[in-house]
N, C-alpha and C. Protein backbone atom coordinates (compact mmCIF):
# COMPACT_ATOMS: atom_id res chain seq x y z
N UNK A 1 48.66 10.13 45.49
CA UNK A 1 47.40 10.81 45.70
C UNK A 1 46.30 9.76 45.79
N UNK A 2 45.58 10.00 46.38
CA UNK A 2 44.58 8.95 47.02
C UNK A 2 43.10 9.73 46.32
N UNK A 3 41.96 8.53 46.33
CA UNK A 3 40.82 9.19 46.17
C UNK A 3 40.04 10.15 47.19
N UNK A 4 40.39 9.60 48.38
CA UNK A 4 39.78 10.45 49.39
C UNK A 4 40.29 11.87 49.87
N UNK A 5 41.58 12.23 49.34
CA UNK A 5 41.38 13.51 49.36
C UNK A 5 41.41 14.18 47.94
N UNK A 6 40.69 15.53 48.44
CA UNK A 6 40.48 16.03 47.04
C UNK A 6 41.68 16.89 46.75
N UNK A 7 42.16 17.26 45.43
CA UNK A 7 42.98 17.96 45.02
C UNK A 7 42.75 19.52 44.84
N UNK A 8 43.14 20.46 45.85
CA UNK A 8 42.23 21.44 45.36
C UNK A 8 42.81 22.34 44.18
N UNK A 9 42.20 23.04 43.66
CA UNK A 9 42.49 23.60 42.69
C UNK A 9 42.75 25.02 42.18
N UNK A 10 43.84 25.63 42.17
CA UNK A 10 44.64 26.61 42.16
C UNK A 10 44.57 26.96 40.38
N UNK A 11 43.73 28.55 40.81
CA UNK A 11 44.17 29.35 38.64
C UNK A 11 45.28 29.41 38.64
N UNK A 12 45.63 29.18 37.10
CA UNK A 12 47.31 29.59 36.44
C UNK A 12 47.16 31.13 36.62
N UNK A 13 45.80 31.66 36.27
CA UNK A 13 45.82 32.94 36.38
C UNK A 13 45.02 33.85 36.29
N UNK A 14 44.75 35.14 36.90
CA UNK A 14 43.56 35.86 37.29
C UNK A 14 42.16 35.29 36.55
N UNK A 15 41.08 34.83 36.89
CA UNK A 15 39.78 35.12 35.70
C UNK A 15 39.96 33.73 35.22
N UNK A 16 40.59 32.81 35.82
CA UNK A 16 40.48 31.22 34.79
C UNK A 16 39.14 30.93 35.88
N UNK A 17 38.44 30.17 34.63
CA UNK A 17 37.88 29.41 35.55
C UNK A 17 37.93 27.94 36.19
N UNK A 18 37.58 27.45 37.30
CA UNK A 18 37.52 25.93 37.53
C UNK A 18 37.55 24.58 36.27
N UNK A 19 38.40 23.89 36.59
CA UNK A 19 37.69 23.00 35.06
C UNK A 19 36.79 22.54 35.49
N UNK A 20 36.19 21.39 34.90
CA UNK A 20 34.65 20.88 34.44
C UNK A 20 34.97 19.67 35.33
N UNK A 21 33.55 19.53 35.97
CA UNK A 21 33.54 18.42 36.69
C UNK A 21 33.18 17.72 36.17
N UNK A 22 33.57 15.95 36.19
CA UNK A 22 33.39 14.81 35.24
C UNK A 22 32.33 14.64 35.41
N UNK A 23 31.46 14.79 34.11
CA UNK A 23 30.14 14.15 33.96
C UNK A 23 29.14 15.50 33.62
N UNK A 24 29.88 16.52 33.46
CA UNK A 24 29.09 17.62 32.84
C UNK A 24 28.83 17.66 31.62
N UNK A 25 27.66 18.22 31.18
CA UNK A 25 26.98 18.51 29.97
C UNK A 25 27.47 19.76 29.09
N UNK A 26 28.47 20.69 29.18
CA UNK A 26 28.03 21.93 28.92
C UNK A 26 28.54 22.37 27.40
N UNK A 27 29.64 21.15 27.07
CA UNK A 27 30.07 20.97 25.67
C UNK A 27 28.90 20.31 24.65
N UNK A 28 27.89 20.05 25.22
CA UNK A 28 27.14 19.24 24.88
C UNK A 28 26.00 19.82 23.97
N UNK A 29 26.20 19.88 22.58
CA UNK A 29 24.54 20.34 21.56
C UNK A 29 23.88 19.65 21.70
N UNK A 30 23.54 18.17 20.82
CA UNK A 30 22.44 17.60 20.90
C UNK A 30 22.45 16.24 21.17
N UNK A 31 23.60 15.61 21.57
CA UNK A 31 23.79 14.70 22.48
C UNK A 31 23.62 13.30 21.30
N UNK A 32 23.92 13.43 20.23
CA UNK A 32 23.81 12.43 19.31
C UNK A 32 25.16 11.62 19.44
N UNK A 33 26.34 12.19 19.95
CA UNK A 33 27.22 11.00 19.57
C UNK A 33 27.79 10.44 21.23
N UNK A 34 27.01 10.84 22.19
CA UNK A 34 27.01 10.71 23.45
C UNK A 34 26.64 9.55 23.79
N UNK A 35 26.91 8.53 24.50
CA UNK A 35 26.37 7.33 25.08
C UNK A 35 25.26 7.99 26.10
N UNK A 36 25.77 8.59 27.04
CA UNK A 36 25.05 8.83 27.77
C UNK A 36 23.55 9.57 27.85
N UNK A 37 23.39 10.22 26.11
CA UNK A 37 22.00 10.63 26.24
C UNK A 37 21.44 9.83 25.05
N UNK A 38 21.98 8.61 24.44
CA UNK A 38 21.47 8.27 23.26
C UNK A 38 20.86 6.84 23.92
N UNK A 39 22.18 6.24 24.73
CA UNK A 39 21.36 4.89 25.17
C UNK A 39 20.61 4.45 26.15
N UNK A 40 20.41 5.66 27.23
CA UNK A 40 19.07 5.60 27.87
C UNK A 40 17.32 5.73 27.16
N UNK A 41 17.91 6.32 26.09
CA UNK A 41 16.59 6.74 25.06
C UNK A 41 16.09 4.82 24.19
N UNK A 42 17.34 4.72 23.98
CA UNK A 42 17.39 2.97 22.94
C UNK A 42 17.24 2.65 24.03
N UNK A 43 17.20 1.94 24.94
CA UNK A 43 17.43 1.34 26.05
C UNK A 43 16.02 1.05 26.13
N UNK A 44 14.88 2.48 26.67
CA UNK A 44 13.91 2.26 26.54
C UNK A 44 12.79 1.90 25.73
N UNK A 45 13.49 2.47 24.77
CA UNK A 45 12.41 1.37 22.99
C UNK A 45 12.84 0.51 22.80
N UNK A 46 14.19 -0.29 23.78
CA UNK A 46 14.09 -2.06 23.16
C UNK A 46 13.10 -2.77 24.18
N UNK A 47 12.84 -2.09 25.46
CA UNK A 47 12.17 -2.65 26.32
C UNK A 47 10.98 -2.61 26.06
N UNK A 48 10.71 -1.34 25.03
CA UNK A 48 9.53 -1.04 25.03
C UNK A 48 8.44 -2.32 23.77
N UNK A 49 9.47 -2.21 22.79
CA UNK A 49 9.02 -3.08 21.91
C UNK A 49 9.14 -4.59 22.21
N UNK A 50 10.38 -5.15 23.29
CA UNK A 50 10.22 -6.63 23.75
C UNK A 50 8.75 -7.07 24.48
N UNK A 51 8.56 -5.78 24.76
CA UNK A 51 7.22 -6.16 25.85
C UNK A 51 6.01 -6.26 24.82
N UNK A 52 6.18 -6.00 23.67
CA UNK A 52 4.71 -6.05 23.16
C UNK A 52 4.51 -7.05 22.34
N UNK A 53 3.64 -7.85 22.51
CA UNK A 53 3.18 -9.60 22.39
C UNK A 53 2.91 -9.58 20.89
N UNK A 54 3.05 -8.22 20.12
CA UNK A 54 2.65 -8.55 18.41
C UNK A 54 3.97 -8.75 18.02
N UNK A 55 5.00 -8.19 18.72
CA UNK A 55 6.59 -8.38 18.06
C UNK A 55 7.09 -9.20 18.81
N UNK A 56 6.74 -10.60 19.19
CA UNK A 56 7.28 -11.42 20.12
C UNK A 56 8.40 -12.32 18.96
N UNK A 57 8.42 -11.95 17.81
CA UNK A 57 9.67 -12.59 16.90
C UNK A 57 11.24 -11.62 17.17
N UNK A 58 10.75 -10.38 18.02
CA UNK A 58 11.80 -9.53 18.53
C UNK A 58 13.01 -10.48 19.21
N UNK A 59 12.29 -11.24 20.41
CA UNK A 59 12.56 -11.67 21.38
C UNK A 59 13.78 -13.11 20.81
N UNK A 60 13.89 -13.43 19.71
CA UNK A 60 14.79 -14.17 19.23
C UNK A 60 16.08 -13.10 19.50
N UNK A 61 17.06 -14.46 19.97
CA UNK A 61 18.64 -13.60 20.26
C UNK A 61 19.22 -12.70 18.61
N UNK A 62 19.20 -13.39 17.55
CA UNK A 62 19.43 -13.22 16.08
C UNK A 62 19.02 -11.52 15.85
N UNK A 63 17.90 -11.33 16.32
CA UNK A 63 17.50 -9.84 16.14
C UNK A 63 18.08 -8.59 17.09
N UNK A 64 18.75 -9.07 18.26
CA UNK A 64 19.00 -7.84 19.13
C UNK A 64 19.65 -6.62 18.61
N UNK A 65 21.32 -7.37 18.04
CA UNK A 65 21.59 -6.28 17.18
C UNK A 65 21.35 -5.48 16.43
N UNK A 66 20.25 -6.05 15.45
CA UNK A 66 19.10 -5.11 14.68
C UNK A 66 18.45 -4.42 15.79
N UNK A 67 17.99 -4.82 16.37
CA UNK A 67 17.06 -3.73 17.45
C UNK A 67 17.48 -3.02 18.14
N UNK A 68 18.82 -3.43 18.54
CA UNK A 68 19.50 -2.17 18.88
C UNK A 68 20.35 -1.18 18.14
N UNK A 69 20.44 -1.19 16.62
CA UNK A 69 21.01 -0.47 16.16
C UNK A 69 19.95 0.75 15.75
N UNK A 70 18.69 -0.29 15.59
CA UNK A 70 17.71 0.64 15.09
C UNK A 70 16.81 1.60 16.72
N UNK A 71 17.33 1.19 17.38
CA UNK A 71 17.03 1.95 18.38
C UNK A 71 17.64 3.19 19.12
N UNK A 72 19.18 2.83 19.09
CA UNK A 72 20.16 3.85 18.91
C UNK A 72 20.12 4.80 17.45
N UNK A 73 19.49 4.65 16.30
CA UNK A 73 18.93 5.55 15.09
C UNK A 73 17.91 6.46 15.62
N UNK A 74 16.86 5.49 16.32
CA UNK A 74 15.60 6.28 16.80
C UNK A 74 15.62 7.03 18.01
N UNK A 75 17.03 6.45 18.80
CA UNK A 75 17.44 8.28 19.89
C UNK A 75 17.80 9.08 19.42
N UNK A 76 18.68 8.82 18.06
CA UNK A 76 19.66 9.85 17.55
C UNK A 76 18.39 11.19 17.00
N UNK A 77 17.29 10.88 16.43
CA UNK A 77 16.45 11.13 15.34
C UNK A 77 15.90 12.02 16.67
N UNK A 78 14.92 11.34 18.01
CA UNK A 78 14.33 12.30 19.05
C UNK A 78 15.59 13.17 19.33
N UNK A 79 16.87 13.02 19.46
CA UNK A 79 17.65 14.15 20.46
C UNK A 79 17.76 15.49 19.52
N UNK A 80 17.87 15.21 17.89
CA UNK A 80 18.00 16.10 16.97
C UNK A 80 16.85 16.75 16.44
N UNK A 81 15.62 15.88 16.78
CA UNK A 81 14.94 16.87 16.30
C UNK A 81 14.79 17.97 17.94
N UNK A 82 14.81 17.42 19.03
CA UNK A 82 14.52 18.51 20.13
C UNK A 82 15.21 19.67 19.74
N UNK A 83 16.44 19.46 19.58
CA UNK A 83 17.81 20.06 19.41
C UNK A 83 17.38 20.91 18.58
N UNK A 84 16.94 21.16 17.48
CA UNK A 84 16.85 22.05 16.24
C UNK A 84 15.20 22.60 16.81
N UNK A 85 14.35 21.80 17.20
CA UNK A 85 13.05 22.51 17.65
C UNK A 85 13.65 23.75 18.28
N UNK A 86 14.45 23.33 19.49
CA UNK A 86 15.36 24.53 20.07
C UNK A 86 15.83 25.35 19.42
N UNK A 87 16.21 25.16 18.76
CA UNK A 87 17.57 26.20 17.82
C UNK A 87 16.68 26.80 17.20
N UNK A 88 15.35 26.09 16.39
CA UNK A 88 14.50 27.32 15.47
C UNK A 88 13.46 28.10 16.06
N UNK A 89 13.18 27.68 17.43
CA UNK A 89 12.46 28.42 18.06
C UNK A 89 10.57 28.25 17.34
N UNK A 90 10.31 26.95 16.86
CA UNK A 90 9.10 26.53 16.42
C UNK A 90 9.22 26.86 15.01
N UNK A 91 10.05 27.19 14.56
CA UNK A 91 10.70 27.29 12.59
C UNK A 91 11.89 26.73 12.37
N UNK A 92 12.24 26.61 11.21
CA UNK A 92 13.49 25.70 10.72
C UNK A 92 15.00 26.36 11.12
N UNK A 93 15.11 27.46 12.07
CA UNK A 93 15.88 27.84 12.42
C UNK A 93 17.43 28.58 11.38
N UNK A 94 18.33 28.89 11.90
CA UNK A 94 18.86 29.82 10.54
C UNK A 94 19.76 28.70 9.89
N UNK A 95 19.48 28.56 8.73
CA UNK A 95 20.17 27.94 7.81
C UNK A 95 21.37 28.43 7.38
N UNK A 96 21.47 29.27 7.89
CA UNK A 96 22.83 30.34 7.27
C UNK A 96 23.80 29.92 8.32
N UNK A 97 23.62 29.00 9.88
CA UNK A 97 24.19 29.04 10.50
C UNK A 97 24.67 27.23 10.55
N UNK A 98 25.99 27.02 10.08
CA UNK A 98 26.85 25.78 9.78
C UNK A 98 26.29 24.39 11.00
N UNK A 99 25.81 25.53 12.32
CA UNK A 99 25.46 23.95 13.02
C UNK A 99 24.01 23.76 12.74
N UNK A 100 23.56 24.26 12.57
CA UNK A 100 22.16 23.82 11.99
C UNK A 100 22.05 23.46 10.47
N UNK A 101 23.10 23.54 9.77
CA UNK A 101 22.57 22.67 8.91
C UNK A 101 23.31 21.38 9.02
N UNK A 102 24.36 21.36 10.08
CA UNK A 102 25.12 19.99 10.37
C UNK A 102 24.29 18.99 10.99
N UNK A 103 23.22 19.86 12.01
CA UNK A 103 22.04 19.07 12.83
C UNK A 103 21.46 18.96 11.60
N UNK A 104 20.98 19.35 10.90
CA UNK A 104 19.55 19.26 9.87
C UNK A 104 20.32 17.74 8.98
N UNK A 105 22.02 17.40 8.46
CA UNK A 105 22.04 16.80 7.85
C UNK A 105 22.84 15.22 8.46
N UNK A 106 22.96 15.44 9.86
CA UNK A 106 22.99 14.39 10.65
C UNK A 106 21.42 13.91 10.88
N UNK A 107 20.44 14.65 11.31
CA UNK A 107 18.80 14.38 11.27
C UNK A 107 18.82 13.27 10.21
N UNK A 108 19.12 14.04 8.90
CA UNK A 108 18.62 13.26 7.68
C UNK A 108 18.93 12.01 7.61
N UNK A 109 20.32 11.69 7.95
CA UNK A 109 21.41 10.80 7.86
C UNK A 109 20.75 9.31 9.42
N UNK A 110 20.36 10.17 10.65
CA UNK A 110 19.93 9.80 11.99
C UNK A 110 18.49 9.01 10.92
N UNK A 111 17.69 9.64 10.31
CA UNK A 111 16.21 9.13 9.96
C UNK A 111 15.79 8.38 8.49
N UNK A 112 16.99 8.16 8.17
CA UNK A 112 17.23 7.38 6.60
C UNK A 112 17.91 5.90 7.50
N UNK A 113 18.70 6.20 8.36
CA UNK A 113 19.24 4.31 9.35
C UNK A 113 17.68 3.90 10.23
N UNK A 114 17.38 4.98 10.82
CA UNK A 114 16.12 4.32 11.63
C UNK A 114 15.31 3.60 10.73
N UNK A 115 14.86 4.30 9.13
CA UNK A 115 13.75 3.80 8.42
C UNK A 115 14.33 2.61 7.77
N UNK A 116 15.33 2.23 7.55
CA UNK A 116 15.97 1.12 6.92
C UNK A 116 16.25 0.18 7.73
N UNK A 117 16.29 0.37 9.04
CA UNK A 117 16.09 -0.74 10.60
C UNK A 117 14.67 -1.19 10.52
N UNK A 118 13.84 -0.21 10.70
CA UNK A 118 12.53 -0.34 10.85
C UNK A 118 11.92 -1.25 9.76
N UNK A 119 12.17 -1.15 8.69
CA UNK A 119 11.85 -1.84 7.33
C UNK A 119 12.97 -3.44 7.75
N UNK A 120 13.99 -3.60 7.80
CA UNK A 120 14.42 -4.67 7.92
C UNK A 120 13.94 -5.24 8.76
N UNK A 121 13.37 -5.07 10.27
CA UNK A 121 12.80 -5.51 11.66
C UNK A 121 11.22 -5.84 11.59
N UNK A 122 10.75 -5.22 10.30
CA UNK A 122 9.07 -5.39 10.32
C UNK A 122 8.31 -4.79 10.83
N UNK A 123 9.08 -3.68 11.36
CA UNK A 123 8.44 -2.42 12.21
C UNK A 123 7.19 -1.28 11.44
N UNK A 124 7.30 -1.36 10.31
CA UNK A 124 6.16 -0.80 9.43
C UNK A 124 5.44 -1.52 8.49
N UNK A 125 4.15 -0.91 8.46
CA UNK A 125 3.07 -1.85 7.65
C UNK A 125 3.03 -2.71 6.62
N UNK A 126 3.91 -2.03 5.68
CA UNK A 126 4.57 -2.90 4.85
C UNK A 126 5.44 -3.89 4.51
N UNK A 127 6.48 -3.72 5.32
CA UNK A 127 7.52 -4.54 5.89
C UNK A 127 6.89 -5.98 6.79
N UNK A 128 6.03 -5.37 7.26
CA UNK A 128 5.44 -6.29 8.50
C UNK A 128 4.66 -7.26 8.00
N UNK A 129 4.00 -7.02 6.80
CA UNK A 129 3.00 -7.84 6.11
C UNK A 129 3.89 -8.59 5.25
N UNK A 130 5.00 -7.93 5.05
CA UNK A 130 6.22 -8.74 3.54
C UNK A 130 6.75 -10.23 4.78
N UNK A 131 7.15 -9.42 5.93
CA UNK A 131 7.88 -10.34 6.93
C UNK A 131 6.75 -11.43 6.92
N UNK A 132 5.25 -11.26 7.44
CA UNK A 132 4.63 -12.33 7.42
C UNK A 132 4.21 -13.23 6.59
N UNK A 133 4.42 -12.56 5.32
CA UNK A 133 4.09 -13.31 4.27
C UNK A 133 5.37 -14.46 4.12
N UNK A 134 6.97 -13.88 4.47
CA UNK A 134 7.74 -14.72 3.92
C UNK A 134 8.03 -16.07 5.08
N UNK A 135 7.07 -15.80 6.38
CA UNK A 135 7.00 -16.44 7.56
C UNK A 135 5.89 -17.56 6.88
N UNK A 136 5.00 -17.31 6.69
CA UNK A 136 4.38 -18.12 6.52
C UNK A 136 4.90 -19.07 4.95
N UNK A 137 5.11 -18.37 4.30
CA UNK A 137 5.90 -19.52 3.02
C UNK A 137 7.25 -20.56 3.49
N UNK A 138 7.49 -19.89 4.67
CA UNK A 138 8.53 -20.80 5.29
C UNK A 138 7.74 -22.04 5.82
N UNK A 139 6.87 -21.35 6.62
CA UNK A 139 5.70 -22.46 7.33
C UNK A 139 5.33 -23.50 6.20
N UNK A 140 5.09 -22.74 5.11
CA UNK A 140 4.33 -23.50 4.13
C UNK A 140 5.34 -24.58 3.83
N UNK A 141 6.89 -24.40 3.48
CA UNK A 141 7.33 -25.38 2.79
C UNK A 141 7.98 -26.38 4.27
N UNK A 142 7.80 -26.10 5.26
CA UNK A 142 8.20 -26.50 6.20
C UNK A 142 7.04 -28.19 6.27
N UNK A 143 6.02 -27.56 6.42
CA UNK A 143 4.44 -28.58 6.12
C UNK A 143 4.52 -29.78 5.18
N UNK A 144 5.20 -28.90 3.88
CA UNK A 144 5.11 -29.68 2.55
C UNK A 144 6.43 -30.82 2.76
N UNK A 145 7.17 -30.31 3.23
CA UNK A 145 8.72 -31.26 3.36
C UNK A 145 7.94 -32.40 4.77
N UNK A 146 7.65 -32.04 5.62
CA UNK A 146 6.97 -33.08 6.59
C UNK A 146 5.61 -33.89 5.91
N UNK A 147 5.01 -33.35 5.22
CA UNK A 147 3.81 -34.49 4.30
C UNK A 147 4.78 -35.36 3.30
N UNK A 148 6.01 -34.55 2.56
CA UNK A 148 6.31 -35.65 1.78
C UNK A 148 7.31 -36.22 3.02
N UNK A 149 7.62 -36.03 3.62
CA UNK A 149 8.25 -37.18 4.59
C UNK A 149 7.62 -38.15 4.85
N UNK A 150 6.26 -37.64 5.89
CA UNK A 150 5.54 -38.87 6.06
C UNK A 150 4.44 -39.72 5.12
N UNK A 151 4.14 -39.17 3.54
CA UNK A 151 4.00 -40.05 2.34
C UNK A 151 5.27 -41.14 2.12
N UNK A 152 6.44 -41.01 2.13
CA UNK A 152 7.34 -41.58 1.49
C UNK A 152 7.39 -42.82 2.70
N UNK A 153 7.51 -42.44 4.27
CA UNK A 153 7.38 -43.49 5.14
C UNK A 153 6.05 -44.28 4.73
N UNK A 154 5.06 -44.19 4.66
CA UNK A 154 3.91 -44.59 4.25
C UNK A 154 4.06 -45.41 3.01
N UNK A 155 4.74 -45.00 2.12
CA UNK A 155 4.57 -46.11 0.80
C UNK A 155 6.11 -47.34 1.52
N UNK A 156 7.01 -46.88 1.63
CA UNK A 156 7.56 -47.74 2.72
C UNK A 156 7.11 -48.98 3.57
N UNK A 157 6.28 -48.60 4.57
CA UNK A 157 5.46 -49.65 5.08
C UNK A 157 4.66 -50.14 4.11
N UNK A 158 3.68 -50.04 3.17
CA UNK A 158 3.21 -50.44 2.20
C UNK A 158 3.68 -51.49 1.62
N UNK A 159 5.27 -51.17 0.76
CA UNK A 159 5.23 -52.34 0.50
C UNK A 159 5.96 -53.19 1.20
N UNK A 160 6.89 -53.18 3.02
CA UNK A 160 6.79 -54.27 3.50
C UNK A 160 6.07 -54.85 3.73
N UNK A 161 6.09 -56.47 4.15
CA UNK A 161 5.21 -57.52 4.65
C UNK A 161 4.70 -56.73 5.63
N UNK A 162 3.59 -57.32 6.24
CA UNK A 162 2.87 -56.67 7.46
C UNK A 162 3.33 -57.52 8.11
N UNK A 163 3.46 -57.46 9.44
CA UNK A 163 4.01 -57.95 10.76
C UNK A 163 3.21 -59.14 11.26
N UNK A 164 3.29 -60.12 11.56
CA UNK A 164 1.98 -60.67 12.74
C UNK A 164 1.73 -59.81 13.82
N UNK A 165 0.44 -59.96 14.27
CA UNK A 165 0.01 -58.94 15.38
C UNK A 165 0.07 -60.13 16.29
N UNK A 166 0.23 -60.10 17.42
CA UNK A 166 0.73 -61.04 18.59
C UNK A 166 -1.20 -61.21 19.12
N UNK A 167 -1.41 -62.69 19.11
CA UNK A 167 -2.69 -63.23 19.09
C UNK A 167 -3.70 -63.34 18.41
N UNK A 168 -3.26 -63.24 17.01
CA UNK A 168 -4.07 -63.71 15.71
C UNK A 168 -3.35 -65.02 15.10
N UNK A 169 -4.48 -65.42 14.45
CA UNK A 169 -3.50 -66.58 13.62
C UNK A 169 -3.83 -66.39 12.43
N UNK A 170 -2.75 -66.57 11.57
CA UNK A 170 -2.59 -66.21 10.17
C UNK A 170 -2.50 -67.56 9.70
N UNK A 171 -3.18 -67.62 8.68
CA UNK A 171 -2.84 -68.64 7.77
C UNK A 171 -1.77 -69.10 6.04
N UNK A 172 -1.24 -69.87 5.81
CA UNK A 172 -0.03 -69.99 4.65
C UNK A 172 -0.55 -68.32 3.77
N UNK A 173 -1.70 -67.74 3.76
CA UNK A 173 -1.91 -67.41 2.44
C UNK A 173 -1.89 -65.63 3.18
N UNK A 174 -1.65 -65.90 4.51
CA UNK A 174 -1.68 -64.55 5.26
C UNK A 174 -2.22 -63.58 5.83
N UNK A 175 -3.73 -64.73 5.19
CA UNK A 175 -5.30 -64.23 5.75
C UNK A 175 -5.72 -64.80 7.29
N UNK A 176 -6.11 -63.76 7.74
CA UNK A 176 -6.28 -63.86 9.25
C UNK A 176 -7.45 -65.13 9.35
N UNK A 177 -7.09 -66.10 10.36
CA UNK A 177 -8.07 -67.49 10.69
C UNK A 177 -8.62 -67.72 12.00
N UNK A 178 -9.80 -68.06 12.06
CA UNK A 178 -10.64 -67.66 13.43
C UNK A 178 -10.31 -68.66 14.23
């Protein structure tokens, strides 16, 4: 059987219907464990956040995986809450009914990884100010290790002899002579 012709398709029996053509939605609630509706959503908040010049520490290779895990959290979190907006009809929808509280406790589960990405990545106010603070104490001891570097070269030259400088004349005692 070849791709170019199609196979057509014959019911086992009265009232079946056609199967499903590849790439249909119709098994589909809220599209959380789907590639196809979770990583067009991440896809666009890693682009979205590479592009913005306050998170340009994003842009290190070391972080992608963080950013993309926490971005695939933060589709999971938009597809579920649409999903249940749907289902409750602008209220919390029936609790009595097993997939809504499976959505309600995947949500929970979807928005407890995003906030613990977000907090590890520096993505909130607090986090962001902890990250800069521990950026700059890096800076700081980074400074301090290069001053005592170049003190320690410095007492170094100190106490070698000094060099002749090429067209002075020095005399036995090492004092420069006119």
């Amino acid at each position: 059987m070849t791709d170019e012709q199609p196979v057509e398709w014959v019911p086992a029996f009265e009232g079946q219907r056609p199967p499903f053509m590849p790439g249909n939605e119709l098994g589909t609630r809220h599209g959380v464990y789907s590639p196809r509706k979770v990583s067009p959503l991440a896809r666009e908040l890693v682009e979205l956040f590479l592009e913005d010049p306050s998170l340009g520490y994003l842009q290190a290779p070391a972080y992608r995986p963080a950013l993309w895990a926490w971005a695939r959290a933060e589709a999971q979190v938009s597809l579920l809450t649409e999903h249940l907006e749907q289902r409750g009809k602008g209220g919390v929808g029936d609790l009595g009914d097993e997939r809504v509280k499976a959505a309600y406790l995947l949500l929970h589960r979807a928005e407890a990884r995003a906030d613990r990405s977000r907090a590890r990545l520096g993505l909130d106010p607090l986090s962001r100010s902890r990250l800069g603070r521990d950026v700059a104490q890096g800076d700081q001891a980074n400074a301090a290790a290069e001053l005592t570097r170049m003190r320690t070269q410095m007492e170094r030259m100190a106490k070698e002899p000094a060099a002749p400088v090429p067209g002075r004349l020095v005399d036995d005692n090492g004092e420069e002579s006119q």
